[in-house]
Protein backbone atom coordinates (compact mmCIF):
# COMPACT_ATOMS: atom_id res chain seq x y z
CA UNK A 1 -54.68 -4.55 29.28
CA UNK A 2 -52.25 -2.85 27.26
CA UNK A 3 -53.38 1.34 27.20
CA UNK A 4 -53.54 3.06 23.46
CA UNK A 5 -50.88 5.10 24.40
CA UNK A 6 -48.37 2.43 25.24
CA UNK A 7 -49.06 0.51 21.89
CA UNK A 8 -48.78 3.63 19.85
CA UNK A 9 -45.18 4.35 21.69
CA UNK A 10 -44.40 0.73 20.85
CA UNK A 11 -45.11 1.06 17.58
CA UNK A 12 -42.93 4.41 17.28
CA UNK A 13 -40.08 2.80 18.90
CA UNK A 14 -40.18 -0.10 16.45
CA UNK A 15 -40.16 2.32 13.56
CA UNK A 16 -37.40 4.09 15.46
CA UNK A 17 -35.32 1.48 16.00
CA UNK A 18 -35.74 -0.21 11.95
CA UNK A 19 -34.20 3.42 11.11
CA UNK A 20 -31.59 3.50 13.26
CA UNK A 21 -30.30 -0.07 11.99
CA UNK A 22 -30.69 1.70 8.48
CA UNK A 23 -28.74 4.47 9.28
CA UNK A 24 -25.66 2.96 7.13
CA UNK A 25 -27.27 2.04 3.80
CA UNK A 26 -24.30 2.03 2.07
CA UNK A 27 -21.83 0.01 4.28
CA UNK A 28 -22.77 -2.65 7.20
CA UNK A 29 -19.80 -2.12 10.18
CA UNK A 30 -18.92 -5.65 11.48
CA UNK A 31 -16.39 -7.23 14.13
CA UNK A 32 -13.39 -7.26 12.05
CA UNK A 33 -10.43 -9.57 13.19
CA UNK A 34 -8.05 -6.72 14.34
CA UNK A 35 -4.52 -7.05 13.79
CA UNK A 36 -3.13 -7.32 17.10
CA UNK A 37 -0.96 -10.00 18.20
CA UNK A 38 1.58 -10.49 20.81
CA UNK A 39 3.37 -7.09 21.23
CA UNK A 40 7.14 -8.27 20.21
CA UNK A 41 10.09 -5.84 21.31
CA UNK A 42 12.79 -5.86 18.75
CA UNK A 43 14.85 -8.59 20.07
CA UNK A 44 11.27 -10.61 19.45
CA UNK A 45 10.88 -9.11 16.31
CA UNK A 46 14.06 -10.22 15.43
CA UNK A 47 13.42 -13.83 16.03
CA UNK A 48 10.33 -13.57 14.68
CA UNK A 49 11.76 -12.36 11.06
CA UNK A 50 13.33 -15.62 10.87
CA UNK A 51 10.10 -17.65 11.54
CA UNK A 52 8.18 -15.73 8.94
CA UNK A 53 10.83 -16.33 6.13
CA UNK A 54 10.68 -19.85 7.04
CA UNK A 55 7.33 -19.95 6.79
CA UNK A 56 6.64 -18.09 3.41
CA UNK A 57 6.38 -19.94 0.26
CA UNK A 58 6.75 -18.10 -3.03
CA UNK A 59 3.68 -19.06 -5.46
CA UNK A 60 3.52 -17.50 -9.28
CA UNK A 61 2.50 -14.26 -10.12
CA UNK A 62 -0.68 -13.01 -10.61
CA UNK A 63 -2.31 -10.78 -12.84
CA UNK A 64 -5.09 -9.50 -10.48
CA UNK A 65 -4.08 -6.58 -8.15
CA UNK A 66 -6.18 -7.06 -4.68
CA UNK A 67 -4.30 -4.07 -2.61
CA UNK A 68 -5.42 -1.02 -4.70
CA UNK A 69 -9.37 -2.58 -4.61
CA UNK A 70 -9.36 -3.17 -0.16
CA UNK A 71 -7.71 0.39 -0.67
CA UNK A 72 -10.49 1.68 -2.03
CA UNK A 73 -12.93 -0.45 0.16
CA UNK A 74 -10.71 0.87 2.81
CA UNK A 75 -11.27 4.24 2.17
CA UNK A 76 -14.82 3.89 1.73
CA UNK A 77 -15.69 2.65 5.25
CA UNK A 78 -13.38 4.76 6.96
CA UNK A 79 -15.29 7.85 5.29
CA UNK A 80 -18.55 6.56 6.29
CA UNK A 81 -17.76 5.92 9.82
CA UNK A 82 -16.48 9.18 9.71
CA UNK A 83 -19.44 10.64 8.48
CA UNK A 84 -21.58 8.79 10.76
CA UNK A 85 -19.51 9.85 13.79
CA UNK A 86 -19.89 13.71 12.35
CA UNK A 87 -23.79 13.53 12.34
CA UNK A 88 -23.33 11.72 16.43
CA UNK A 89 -21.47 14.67 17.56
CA UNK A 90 -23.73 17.00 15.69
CA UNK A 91 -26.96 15.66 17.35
CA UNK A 92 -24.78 15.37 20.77
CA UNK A 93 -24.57 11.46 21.14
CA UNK A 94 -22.13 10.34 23.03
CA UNK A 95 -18.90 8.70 21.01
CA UNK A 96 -15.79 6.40 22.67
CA UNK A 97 -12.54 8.30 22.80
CA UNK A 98 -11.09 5.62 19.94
CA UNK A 99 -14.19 7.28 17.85
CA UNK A 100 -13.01 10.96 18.58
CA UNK A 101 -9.65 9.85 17.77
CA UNK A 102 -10.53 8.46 14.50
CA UNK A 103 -12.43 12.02 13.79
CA UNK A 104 -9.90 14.03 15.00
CA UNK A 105 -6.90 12.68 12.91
CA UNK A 106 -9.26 11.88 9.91
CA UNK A 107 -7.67 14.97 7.64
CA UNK A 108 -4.49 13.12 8.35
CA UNK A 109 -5.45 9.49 6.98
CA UNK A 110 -7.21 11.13 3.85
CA UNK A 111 -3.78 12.32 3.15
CA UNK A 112 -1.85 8.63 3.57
CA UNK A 113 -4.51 7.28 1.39
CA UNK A 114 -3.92 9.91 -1.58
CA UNK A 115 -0.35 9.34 -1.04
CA UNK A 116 -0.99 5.29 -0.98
CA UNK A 117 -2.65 5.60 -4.05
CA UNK A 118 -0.25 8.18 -5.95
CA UNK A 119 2.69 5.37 -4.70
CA UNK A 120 0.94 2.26 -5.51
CA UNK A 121 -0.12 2.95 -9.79
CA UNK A 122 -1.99 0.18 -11.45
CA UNK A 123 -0.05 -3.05 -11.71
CA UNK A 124 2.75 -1.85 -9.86
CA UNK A 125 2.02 -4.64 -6.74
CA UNK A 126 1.61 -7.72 -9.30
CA UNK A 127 5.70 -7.16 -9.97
CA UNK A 128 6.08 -8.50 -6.53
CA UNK A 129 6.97 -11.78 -5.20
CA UNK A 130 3.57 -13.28 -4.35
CA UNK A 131 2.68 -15.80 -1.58
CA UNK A 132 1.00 -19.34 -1.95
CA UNK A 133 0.37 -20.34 1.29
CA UNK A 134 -0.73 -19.02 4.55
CA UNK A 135 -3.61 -15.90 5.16
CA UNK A 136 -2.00 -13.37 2.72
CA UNK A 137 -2.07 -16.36 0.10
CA UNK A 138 -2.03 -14.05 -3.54
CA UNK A 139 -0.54 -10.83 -1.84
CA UNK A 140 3.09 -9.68 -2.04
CA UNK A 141 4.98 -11.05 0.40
CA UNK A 142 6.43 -7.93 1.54
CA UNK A 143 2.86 -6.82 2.29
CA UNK A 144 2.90 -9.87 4.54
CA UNK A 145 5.63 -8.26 6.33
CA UNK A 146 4.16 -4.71 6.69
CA UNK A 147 1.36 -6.86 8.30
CA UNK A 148 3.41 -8.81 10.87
CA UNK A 149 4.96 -5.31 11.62
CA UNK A 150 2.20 -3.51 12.48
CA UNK A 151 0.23 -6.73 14.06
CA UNK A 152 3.12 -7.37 16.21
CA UNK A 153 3.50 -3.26 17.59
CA UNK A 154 -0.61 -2.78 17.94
CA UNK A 155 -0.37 -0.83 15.03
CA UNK A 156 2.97 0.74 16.18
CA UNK A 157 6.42 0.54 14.41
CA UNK A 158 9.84 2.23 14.95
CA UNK A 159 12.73 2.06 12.79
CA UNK A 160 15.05 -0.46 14.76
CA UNK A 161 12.20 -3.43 15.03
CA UNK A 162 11.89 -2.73 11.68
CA UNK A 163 15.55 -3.06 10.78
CA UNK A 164 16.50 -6.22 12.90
CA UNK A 165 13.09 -7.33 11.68
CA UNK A 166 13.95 -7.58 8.11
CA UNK A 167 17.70 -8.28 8.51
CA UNK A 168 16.26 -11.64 10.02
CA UNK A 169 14.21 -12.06 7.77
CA UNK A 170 16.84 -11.87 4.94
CA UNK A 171 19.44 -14.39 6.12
CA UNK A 172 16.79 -16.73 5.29
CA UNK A 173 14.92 -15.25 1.92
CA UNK A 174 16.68 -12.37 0.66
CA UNK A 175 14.46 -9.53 -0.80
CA UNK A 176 14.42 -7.97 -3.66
CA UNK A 177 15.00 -4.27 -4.23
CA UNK A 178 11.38 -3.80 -5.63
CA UNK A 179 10.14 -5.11 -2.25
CA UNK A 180 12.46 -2.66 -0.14
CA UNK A 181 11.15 0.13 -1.81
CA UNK A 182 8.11 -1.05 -1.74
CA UNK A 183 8.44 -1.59 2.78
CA UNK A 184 7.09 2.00 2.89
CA UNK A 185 4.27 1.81 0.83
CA UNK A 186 2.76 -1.71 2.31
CA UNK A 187 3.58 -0.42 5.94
CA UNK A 188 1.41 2.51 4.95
CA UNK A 189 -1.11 0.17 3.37
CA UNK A 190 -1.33 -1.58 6.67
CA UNK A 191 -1.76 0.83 8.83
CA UNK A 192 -4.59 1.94 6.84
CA UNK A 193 -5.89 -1.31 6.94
CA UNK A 194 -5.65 -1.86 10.70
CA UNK A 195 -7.56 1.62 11.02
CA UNK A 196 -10.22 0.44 8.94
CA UNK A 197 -10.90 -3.03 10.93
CA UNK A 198 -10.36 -0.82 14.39
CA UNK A 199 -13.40 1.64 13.02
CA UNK A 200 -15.36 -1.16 11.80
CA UNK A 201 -15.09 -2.72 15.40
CA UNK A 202 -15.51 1.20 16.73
CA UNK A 203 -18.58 1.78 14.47
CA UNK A 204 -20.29 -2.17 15.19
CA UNK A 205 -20.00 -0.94 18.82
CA UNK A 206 -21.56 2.30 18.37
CA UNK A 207 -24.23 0.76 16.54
CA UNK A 208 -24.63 -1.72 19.27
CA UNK A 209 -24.83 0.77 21.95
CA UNK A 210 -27.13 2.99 19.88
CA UNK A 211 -29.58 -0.22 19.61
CA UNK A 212 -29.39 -0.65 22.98
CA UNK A 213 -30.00 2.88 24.28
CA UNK A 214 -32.96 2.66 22.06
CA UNK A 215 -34.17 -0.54 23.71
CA UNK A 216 -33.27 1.15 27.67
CA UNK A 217 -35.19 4.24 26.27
CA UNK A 218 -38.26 2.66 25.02
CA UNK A 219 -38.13 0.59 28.51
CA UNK A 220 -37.90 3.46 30.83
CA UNK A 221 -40.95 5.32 28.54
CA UNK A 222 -42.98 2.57 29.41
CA UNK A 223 -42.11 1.96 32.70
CA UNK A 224 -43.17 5.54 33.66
CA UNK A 225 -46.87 5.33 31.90
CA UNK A 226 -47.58 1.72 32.20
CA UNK A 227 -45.59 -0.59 34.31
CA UNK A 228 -47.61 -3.56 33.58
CA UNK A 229 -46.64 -3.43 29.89
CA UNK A 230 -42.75 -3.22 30.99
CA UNK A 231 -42.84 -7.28 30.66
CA UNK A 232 -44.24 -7.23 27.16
CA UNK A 233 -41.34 -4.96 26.05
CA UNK A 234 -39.22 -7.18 27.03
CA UNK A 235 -40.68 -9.95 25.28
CA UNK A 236 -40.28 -7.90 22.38
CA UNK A 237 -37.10 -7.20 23.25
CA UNK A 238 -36.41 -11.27 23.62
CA UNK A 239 -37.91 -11.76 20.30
CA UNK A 240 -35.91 -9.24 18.20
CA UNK A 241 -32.83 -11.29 19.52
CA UNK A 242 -30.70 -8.36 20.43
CA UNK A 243 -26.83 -8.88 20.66
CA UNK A 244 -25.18 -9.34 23.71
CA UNK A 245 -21.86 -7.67 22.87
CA UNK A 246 -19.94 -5.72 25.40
CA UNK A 247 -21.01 -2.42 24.14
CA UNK A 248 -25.04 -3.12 23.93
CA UNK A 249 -24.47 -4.67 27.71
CA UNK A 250 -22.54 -1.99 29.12
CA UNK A 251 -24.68 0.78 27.77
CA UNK A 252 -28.08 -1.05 28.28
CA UNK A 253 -27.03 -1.38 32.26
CA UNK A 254 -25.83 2.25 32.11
CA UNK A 255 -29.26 3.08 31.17
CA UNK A 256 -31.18 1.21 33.38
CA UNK A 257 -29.30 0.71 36.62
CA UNK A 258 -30.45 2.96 39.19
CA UNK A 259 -33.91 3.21 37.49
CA UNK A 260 -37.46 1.74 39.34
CA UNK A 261 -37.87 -1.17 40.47
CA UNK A 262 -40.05 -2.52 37.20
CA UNK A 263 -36.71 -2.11 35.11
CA UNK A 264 -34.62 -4.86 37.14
CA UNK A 265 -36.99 -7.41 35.04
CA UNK A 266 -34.94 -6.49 31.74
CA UNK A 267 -31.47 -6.01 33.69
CA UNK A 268 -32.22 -9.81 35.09
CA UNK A 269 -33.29 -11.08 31.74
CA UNK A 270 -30.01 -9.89 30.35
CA UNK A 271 -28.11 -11.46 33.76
CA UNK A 272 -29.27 -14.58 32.74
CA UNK A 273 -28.56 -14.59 29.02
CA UNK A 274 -25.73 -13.96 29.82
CA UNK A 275 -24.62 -16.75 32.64
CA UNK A 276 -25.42 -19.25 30.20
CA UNK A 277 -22.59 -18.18 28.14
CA UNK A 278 -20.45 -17.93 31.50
CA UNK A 279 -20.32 -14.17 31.80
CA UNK A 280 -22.02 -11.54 33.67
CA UNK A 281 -23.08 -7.78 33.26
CA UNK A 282 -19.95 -6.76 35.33
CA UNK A 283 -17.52 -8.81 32.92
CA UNK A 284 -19.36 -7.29 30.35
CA UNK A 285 -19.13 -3.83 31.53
CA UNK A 286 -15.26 -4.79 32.84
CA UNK A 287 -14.33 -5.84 28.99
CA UNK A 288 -16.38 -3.09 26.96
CA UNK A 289 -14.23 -1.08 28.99
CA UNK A 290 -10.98 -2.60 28.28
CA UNK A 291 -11.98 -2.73 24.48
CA UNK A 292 -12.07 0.86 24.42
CA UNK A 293 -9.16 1.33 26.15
CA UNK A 294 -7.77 -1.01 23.14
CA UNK A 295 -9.53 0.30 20.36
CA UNK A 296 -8.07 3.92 21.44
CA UNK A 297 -4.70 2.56 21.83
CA UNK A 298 -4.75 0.71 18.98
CA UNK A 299 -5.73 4.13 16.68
CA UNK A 300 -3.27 6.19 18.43
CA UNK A 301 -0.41 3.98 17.72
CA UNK A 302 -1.30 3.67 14.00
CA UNK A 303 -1.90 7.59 13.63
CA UNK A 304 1.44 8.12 14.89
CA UNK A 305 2.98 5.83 13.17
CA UNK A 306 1.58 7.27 9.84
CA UNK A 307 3.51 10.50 11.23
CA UNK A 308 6.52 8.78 11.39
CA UNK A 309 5.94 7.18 7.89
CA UNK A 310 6.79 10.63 6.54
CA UNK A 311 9.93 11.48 8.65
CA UNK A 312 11.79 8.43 8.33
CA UNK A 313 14.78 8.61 6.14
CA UNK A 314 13.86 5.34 3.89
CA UNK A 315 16.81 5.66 1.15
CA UNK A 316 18.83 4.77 3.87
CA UNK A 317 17.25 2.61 4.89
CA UNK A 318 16.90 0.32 1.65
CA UNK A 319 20.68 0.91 1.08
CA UNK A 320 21.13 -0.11 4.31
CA UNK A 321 19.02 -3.25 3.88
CA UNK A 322 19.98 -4.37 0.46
CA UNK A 323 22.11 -7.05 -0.13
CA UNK A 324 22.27 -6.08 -3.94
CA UNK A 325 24.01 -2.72 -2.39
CA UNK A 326 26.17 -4.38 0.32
CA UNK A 327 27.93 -6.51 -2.84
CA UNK A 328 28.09 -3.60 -4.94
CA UNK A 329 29.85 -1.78 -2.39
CA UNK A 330 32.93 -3.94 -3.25
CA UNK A 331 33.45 -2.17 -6.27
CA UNK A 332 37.39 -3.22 -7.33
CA UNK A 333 37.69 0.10 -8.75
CA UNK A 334 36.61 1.70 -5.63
CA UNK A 335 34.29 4.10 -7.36
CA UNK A 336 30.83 3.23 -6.17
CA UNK A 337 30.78 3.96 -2.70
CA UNK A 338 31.80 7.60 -3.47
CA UNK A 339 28.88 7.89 -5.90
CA UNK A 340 26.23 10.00 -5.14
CA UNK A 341 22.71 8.17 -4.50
CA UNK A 342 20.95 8.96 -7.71
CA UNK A 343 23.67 7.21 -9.89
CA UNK A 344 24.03 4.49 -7.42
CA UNK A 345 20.34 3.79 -8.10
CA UNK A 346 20.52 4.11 -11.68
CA UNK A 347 23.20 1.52 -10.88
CA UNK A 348 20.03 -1.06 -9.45
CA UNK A 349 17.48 -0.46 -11.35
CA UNK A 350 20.24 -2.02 -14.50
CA UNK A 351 20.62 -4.89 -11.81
CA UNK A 352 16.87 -5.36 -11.63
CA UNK A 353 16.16 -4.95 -15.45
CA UNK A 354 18.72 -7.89 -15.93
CA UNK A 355 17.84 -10.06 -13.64
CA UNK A 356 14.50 -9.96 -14.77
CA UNK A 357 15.75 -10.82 -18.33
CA UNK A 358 17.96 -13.66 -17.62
CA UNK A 359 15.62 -15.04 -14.80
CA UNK A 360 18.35 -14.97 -12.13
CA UNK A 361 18.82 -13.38 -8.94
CA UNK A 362 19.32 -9.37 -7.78
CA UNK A 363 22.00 -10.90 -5.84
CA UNK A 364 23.44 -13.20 -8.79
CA UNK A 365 23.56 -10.62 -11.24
CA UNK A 366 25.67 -8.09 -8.80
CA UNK A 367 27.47 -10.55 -7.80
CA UNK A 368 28.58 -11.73 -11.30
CA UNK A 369 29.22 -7.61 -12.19
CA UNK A 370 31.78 -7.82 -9.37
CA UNK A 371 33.57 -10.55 -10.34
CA UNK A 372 33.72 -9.19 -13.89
CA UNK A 373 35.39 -6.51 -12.44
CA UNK A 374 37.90 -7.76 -10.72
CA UNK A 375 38.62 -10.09 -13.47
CA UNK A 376 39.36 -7.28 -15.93
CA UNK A 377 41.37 -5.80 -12.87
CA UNK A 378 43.48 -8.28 -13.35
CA UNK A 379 44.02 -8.85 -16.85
CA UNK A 380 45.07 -4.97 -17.59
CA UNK A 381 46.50 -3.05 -14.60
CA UNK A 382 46.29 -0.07 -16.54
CA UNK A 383 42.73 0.10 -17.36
CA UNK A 384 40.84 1.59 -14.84
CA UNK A 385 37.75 2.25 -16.46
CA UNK A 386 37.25 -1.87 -16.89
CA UNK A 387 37.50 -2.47 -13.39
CA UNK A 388 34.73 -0.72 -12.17
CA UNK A 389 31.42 -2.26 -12.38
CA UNK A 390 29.68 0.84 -14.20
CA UNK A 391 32.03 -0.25 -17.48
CA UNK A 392 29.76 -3.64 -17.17
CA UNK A 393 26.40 -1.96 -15.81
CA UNK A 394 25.74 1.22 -18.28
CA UNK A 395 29.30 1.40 -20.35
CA UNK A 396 31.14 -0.58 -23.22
CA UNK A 397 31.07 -3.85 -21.09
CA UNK A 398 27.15 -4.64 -21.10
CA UNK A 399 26.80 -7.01 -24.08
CA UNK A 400 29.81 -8.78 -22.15
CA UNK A 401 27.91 -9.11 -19.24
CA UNK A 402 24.65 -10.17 -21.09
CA UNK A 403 26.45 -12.58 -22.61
CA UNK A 404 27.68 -14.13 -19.46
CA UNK A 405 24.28 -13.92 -18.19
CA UNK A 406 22.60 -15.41 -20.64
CA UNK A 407 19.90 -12.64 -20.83
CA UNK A 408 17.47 -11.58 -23.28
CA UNK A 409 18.09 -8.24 -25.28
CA UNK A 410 14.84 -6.64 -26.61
CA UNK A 411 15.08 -5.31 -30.47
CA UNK A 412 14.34 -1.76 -29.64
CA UNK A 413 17.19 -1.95 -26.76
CA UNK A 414 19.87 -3.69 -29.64
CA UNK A 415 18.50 -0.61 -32.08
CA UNK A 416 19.03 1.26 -29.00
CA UNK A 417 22.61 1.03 -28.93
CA UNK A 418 23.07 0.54 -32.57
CA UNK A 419 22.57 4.16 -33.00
CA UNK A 420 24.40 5.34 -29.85
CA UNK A 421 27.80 3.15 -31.22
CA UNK A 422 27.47 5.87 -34.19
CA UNK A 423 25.37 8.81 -33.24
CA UNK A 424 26.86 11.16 -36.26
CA UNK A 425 26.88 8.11 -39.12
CA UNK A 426 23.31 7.83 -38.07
CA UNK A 427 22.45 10.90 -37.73
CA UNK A 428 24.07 12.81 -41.19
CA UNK A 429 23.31 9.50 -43.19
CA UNK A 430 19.69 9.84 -43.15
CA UNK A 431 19.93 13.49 -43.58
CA UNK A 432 21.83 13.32 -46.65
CA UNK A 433 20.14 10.94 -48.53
CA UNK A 434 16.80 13.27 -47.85
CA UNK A 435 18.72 16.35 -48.77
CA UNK A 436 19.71 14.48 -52.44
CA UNK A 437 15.99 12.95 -52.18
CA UNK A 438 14.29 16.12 -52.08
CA UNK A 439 16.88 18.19 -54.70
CA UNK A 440 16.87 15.43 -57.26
CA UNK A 441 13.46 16.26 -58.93
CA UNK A 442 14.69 19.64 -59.14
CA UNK A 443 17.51 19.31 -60.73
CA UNK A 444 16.18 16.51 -62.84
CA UNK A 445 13.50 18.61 -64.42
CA UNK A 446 16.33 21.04 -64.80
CA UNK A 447 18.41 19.01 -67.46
CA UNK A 448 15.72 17.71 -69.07
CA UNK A 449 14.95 21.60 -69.68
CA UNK A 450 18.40 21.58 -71.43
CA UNK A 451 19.67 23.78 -68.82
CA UNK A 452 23.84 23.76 -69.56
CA UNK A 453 26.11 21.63 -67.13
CA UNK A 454 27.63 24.74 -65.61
CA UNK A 455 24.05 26.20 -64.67
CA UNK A 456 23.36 22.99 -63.59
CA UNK A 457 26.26 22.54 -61.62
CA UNK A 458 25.32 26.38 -59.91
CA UNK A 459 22.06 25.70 -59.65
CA UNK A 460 22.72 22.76 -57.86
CA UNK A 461 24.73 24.08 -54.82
CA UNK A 462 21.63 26.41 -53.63
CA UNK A 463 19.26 24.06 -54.13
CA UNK A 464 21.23 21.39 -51.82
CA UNK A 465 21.66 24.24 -49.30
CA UNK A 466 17.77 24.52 -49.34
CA UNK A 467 16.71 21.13 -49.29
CA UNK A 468 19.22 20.06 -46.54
CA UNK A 469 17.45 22.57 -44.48
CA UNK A 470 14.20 20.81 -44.73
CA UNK A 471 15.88 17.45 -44.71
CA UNK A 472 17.83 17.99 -41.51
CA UNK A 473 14.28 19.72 -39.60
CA UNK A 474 12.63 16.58 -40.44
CA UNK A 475 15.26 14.61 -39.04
CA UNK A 476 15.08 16.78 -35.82
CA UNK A 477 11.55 16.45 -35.99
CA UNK A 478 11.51 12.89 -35.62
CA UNK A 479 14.29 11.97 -33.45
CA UNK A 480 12.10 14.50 -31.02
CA UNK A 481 9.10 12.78 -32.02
């Protein structure tokens, strides 16, 4: 018959063990699919680049933005299992390296977050080309590609996969300059999503073990006070349905093995739960093993490639990359190469506007700049300013261009240049019909006064001088509006 005793220390365990599966009110930590795939080198990656663009299908865009909402999901779980790792180590539970990595570098992923979020404003992802078909269905496709990167590494990248990665991937589908830029930003986005899924994996493990050091704990209480009621335990233990992951396994066995006799019963129990699946305690124990060494690896790789986020050089990179720059290299005028960067990408973003506007290409458009060019090289040798593409791009020759483009010019652009074809006209017209505006009553009420034409005529030059003073503030005061 079961003693007092043992049924009041059953009935504190059970109360024990309902807190300890509330410890995480706010999020539940699950086995997230990691992404880790077949580690490619960058030959591999290479190839691979040219699968992926053959597999990608571009759908329409939409107008909800899913990467800044997992961003903030992101950042919520990773600062719970933080926090929940902070109160183990306080209280002096035992946590897998990949968990004291996570802690460790935790200052440093706060910071890639910020920085994710000051990079990636509202609205700024739905710009991209989207995806309709496979798992990133709805996401940018380059986000796609910061996926395959970091799946395909364990969470690791270096700058030459990357490169022979996306040249690949571009004599197939060609990517826009939005989406280079934007390589950064969704590598740093993934990254930050593969740490999340690795400490949701970390965290369901830690919760797993902590469940089943509960359960060894409870067993070995009762097995010192009342051996007898070691067999109801377990049936308690049966009936709760515990899970038979790697980590409860391995740290139920590490609990128990090596204890009295009356605590084989659980240890066999578990043996044969488990060979009806096929496994064992010692393939458990084997893989919970390997899974940390994973989990740790996995971690490490993606901290340090957060690191090397921030060091690599990525304006040359996207120059480097761009097909839009490689055809605006051939400049007939030779200009453009010697440019420095900052005009060269005032250069692109002109491309970009108009291709948006006439619904062509990046590529089309600079192409079609270029052979503007070299038309107007021909046509007058002594014009040099025609035959470089900036005359077409930001000088006299944009309308031309437009025109040959077919693309739409906004009013407020055609005002635009209206007033920049005549800056003075528009600029002393406006003032001068004020300054007459604002003297005429004036000098109306004046002659009706019967104030003589030669007073009138003296009074008349101050009061101009005076009211073209106001007239030309209030035309500073707007244009600076």
């Amino acid at each position: 018959m079961t003693s007092t005793w043992t049924r009041t220390k059953q009935a504190i365990s059970r109360v024990r063990l309902a807190g300890r599966a509330g410890a995480h009110p706010k999020l539940a930590f699950a086995y997230e699919r990691l992404l880790r795939a077949e580690l490619f080198n960058a030959d591999q990656m290479a190839s691979h680049g040219i699968d992926l663009a053959t597999q990608h299908q571009l759908g329409a865009v939409t107008t909800r933005d899913f990467l800044l909402g997992r961003l903030d999901d992101n950042e919520a779980l990773l600062k719970e299992s933080c926090s929940a790792l902070t109160e183990a180590q306080a209280s002096d539970r035992r946590i897998t390296p990949a968990a004291e990595w996570l802690l460790d570098n935790f200052f440093l992923i706060e910071d890639h977050i910020r920085t994710a979020r000051s990079h990636l404003p509202q609205g700024y992802s739905r710009e991209l080309p989207r995806l309709s078909n496979g798992p990133s269905s709805g996401l940018p496709r380059v986000y796609d590609i910061a996926l395959e990167t970091i799946s395909h590494g364990d969470g690791r990248f270096d700058e030459l996969s990357l490169t022979r990665f996306v040249v690949s991937y571009q004599t197939v589908m060609p990517l826009a300059l939005g989406e280079l830029w934007a390589i950064p930003i969704m590598l740093r986005l993934a990254l930050i999503e593969n740490l999340r899924r690795v400490a949701s994996r970390v965290m369901a493990n830690w919760d797993d073990r902590n469940l089943a050091d509960d359960w060894a704990e409870r067993l070995i209480e009762v097995s010192e006070h009342d051996v007898k009621s070691v067999v109801l335990t377990v049936a308690d233990m049966a009936h709760s349905s515990p899970p038979t992951t790697a980590a409860f396994v391995a740290e139920f066995a590490r609990r128990l093995q090596g204890q009295s006799a009356a605590l084989a019963l659980p240890l066999n129990w578990i043996e044969q739960l488990l060979a009806e699946t096929g496994s064992s305690i010692e393939r458990q124990v084997q893989f919970d093993a390997q899974q940390q060494s994973a989990d740790q690896m996995s971690i490490s790789n993606s901290i340090a490639s957060l690191r090397l986020l921030s060091a690599t050089p990525w304006r040359e990179f996207v120059e480097g990359m761009s097909h839009v720059e490689q055809t605006l290299q051939q400049d007939p005028a030779e200009v453009y190469p010697r440019m420095d960067f900052a005009t060269r990408d005032s250069y692109r973003h002109v491309i970009e506007r108009l291709a948006r506007r006439s619904g062509r290409t990046e590529m089309s458009v600079a192409q079609t700049v270029v052979a503007l060019s070299r038309e107007h090289r021909d046509a007058s040798a002594g014009d040099d300013l025609a035959r470089h593409i900036g005359y077409f791009l930001v000088g006299p020759g944009i309308g031309v261009l437009e025109q040959k483009l077919g693309a739409r010019v906004p009013f407020h652009e055609r005002w635009k240049r209206l007033l920049q074809s005549s800056p003075l006209t528009f600029y002393l017209a406006p003032a001068g019909a004020l300054t007459i505006i604002f003297a005429l009553p004036l000098l109306s009420s004046a002659h009706r006064d019967g104030l003589p034409d030669l007073a009138l005529i003296a009074l008349a030059v101050p009061c101009l001088v005076m009211t073209s003073r106001l007239a030309f503030s209030l035309i500073n005061w707007l244009v600076t509006f």
